[in-house]
C-alpha atoms as a PDB file:
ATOM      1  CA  UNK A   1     -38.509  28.532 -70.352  1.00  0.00           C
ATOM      2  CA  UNK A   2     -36.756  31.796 -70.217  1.00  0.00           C
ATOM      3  CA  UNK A   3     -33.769  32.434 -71.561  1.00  0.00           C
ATOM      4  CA  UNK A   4     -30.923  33.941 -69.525  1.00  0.00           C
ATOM      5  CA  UNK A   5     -30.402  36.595 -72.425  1.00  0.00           C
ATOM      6  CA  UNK A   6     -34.416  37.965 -71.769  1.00  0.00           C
ATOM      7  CA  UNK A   7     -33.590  37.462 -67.827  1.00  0.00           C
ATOM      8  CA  UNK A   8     -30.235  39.576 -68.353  1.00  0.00           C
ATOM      9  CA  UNK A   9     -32.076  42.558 -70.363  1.00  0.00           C
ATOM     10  CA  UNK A  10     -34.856  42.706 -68.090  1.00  0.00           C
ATOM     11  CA  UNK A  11     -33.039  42.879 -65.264  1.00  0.00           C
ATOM     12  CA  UNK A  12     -30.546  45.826 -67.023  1.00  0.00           C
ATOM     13  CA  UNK A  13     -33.921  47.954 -67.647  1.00  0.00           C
ATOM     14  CA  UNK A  14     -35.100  47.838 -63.885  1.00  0.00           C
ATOM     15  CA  UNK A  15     -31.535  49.168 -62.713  1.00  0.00           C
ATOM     16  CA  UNK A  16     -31.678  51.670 -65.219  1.00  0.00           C
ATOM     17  CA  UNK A  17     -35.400  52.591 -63.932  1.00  0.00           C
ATOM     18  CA  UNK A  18     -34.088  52.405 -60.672  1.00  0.00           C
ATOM     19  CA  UNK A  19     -31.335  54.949 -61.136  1.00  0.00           C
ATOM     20  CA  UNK A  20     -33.857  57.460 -62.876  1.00  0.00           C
ATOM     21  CA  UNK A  21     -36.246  57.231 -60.140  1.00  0.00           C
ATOM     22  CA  UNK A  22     -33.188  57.958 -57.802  1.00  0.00           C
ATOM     23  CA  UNK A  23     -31.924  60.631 -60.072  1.00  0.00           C
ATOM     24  CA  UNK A  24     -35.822  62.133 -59.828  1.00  0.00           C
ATOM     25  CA  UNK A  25     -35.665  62.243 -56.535  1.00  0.00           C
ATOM     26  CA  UNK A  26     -32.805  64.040 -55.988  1.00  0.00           C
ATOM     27  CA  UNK A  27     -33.845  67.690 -55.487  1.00  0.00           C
ATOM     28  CA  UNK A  28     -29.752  68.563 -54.869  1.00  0.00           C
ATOM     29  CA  UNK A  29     -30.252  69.602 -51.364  1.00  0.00           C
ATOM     30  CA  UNK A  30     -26.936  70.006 -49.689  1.00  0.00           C
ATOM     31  CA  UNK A  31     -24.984  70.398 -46.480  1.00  0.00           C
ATOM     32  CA  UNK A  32     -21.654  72.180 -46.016  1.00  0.00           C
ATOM     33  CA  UNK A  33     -19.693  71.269 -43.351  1.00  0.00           C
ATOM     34  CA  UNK A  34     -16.597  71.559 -42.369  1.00  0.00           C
ATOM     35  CA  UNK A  35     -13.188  68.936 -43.100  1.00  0.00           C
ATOM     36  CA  UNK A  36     -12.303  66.381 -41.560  1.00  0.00           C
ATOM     37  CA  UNK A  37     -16.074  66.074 -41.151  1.00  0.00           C
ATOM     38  CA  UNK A  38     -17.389  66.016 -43.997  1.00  0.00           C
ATOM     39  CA  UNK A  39     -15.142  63.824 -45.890  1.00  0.00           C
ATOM     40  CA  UNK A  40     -15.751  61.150 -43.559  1.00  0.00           C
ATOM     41  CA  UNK A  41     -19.098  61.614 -43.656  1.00  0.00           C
ATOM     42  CA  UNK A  42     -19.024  60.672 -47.716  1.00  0.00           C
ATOM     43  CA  UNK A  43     -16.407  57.951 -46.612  1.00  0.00           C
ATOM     44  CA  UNK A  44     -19.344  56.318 -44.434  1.00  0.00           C
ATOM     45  CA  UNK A  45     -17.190  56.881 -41.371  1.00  0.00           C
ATOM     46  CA  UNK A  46     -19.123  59.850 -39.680  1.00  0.00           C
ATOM     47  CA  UNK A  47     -22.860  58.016 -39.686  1.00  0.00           C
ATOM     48  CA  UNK A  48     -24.485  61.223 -37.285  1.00  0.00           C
ATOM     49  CA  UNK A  49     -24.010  64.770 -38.098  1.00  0.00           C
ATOM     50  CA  UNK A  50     -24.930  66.859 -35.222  1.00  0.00           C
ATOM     51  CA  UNK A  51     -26.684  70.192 -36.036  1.00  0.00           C
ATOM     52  CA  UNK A  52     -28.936  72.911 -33.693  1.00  0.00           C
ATOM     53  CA  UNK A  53     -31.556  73.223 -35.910  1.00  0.00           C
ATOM     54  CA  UNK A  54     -33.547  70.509 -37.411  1.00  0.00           C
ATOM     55  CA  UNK A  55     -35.053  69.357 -40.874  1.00  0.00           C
ATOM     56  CA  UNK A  56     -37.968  67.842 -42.461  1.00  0.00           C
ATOM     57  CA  UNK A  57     -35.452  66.996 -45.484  1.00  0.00           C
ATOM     58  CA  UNK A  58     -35.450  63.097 -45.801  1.00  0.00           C
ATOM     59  CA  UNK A  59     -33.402  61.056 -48.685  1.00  0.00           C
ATOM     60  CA  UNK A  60     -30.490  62.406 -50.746  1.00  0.00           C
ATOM     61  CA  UNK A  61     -28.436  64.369 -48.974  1.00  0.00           C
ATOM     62  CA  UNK A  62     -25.124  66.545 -50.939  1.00  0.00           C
ATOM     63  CA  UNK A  63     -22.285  66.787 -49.012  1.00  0.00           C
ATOM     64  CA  UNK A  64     -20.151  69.612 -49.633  1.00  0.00           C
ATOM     65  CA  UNK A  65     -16.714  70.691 -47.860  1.00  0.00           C
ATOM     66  CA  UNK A  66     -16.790  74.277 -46.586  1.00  0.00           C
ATOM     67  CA  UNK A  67     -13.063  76.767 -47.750  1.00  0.00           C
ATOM     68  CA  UNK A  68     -11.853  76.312 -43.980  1.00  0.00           C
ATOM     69  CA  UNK A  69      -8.442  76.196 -44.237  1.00  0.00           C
ATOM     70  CA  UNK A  70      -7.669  72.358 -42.599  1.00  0.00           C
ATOM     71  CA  UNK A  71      -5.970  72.123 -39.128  1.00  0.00           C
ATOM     72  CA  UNK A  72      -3.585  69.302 -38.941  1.00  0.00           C
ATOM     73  CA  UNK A  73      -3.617  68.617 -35.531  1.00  0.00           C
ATOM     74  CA  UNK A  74      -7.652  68.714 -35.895  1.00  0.00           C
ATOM     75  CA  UNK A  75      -7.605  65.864 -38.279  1.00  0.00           C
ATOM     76  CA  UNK A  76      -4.829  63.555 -36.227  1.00  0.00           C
ATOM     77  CA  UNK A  77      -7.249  64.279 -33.608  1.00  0.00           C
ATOM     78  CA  UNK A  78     -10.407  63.150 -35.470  1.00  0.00           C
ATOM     79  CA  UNK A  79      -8.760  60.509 -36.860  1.00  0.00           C
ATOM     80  CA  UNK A  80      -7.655  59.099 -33.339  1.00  0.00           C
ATOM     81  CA  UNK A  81     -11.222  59.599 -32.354  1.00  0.00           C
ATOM     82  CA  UNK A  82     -12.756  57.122 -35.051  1.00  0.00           C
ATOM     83  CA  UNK A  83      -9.589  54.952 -34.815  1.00  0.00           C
ATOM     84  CA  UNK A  84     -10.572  54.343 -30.989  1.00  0.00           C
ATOM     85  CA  UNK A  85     -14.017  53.401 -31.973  1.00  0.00           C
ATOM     86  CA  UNK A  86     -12.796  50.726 -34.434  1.00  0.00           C
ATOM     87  CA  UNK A  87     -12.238  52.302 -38.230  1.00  0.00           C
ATOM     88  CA  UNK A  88      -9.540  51.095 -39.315  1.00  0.00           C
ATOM     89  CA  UNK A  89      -6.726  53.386 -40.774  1.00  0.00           C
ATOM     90  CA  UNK A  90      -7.125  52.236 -43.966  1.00  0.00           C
ATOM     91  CA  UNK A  91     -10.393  53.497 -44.083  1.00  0.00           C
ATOM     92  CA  UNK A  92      -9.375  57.208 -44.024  1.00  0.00           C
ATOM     93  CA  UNK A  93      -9.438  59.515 -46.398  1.00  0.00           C
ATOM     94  CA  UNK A  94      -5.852  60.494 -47.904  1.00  0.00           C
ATOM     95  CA  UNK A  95      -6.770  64.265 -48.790  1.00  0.00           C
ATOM     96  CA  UNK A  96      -9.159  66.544 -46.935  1.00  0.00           C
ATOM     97  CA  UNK A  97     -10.402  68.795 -49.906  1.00  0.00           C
ATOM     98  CA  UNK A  98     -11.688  71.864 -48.737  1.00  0.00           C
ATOM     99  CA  UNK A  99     -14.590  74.372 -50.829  1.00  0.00           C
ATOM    100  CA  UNK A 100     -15.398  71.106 -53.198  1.00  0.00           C
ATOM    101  CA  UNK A 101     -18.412  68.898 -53.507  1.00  0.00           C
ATOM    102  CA  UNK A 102     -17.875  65.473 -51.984  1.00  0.00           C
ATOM    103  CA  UNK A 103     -20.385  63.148 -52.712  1.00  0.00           C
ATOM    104  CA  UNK A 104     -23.614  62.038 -51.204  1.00  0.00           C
ATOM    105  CA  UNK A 105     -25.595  60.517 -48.064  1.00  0.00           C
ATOM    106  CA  UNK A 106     -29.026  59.294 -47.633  1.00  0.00           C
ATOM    107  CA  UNK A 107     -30.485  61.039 -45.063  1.00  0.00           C
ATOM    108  CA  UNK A 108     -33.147  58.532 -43.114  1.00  0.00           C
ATOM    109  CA  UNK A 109     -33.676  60.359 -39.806  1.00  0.00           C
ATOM    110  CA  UNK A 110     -33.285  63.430 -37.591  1.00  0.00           C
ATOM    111  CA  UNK A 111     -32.832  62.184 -34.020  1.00  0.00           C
ATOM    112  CA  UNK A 112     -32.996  64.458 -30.777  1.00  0.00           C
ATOM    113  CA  UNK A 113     -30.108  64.430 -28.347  1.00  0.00           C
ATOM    114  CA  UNK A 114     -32.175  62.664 -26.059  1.00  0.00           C
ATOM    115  CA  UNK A 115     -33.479  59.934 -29.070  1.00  0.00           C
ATOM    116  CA  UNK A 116     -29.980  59.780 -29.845  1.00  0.00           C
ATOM    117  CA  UNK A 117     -29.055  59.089 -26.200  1.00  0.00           C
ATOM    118  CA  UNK A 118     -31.868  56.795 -25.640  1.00  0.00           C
ATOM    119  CA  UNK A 119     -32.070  55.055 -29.366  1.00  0.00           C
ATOM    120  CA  UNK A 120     -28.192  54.453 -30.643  1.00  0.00           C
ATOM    121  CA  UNK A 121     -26.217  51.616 -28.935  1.00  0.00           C
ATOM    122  CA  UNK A 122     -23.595  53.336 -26.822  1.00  0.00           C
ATOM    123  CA  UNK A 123     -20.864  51.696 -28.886  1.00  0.00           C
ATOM    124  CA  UNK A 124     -21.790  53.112 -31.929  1.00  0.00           C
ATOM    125  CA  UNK A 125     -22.523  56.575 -30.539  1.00  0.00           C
ATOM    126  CA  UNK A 126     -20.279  58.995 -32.046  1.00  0.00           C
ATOM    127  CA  UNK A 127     -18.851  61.831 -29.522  1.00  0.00           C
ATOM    128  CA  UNK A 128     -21.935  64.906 -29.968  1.00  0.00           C
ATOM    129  CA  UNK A 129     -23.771  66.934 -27.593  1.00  0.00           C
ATOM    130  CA  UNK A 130     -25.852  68.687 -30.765  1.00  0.00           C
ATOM    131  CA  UNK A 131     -29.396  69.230 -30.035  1.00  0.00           C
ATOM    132  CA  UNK A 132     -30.467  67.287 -33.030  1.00  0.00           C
ATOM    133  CA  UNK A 133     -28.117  64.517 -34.907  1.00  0.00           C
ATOM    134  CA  UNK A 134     -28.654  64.004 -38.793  1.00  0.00           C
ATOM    135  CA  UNK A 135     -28.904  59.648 -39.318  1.00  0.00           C
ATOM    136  CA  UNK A 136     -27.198  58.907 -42.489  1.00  0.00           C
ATOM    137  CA  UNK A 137     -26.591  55.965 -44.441  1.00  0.00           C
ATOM    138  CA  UNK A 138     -25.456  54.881 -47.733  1.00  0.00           C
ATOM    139  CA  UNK A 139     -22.780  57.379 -48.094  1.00  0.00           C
ATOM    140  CA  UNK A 140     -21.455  57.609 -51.735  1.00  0.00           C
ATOM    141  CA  UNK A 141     -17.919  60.086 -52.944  1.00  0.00           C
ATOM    142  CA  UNK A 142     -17.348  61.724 -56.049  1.00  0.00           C
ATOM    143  CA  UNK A 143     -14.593  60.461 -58.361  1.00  0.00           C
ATOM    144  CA  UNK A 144     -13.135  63.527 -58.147  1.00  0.00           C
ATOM    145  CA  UNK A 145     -14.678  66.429 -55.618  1.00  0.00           C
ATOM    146  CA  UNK A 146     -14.957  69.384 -57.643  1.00  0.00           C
ATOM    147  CA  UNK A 147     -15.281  73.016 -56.418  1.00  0.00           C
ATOM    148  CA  UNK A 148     -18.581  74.499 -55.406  1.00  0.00           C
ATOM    149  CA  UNK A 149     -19.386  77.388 -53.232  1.00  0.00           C
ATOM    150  CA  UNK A 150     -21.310  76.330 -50.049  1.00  0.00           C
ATOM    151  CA  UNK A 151     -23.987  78.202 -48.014  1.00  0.00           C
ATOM    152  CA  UNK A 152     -24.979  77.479 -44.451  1.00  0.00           C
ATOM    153  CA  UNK A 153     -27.921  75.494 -43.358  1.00  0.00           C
ATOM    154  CA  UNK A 154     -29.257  72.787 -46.233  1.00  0.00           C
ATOM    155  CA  UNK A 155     -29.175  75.109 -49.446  1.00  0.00           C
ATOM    156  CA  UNK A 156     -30.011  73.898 -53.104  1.00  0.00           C
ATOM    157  CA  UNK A 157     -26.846  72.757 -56.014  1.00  0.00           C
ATOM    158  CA  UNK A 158     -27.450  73.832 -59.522  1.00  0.00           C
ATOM    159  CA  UNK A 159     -29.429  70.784 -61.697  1.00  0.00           C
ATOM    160  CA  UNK A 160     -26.606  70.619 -63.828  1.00  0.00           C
ATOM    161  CA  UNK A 161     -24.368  70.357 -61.250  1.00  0.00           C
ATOM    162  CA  UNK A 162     -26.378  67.594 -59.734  1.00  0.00           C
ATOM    163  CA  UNK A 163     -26.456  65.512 -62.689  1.00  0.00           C
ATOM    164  CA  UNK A 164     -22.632  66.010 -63.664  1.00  0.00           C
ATOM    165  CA  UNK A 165     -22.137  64.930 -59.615  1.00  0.00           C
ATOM    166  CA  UNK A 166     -24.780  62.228 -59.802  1.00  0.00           C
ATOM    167  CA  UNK A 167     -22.508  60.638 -62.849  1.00  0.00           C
ATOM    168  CA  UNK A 168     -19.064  61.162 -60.881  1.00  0.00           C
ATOM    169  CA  UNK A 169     -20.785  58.613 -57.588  1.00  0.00           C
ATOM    170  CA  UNK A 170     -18.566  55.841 -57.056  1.00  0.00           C
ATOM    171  CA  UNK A 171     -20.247  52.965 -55.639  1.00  0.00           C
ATOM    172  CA  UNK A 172     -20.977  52.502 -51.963  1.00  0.00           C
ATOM    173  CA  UNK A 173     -18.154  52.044 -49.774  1.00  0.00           C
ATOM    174  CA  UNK A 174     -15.276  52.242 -52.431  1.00  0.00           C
END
């Protein structure tokens, strides 16, 4: 017989392991982009990112918001976009912070245009004529985005950074 208390503590210590292997993993690589995009990215909205360029990079994937000033009318028209496709309004980010880390995706494949094309339903295609189109899942946001200085292409976060943004994750899809 084993008691629910053993069951309980066992269980505790493999999601602690789990989140240290996770945490291990993470080697901070980010991606600046610019808003509305890369909020809804972290909101789990935006599931392809479309880029020119390509990456061997797979699993954790920073998402930071580039110091582009926002353009109103760019977000209504965004918005509109996703709307169309079924997101509902609620789903939308209220603030579009700009030069702040956002949270996180997990990057699980880099798709051609023509893999996209060929590969992704055309219902849940979003709108991109990128030559390659970043897959990602699992998107997590920061409690609280906090200000970091981007760099183009995927560039590297500070490890103290990482951790202090690794500890402000709210869960999946919250």
């Amino acid at each position: 017989v084993v008691s629910t208390q053993s069951t309980g503590k066992q269980l505790k210590n493999k999601i602690i392991l789990m989140a240290t292997r996770a945490q291990q993993k993470d080697e901070g690589i980010c991606l600046s982009l610019w808003q509305p995009w890369a909020s809804l990215v972290v909101y789990g909205i935006k599931k392809f990112e479309g880029r020119s360029w390509t990456t061997e990079h797979r699993g954790k994937l920073w998402i930071a918001s580039a110091a582009r000033p926002i353009d109103p009318q760019e977000v209504a028209t965004v918005e509109a976009i996703y709307e169309s496709m079924g997101i509902p309004r609620s789903r939308f980010p209220q603030f579009y912070p700009t030069g702040a880390l956002l949270g996180c995706v997990d990057l699980v494949n880099v798709l051609s245009q023509q893999e996209y094309l060929e590969k992704i339903p055309s219902n849940k295609r979003e709108e991109n004529d990128s030559a390659y189109l970043f897959c990602c899942e699992r998107a997590q946001r920061i409690s609280l985005p906090f200000p970091i200085k981007g760099d183009h292409k995927l560039w590297k976060i500070e490890r103290n950074v990482v951790q202090t943004a690794q500890r402000a994750l709210l869960p999946p899809n919250s």
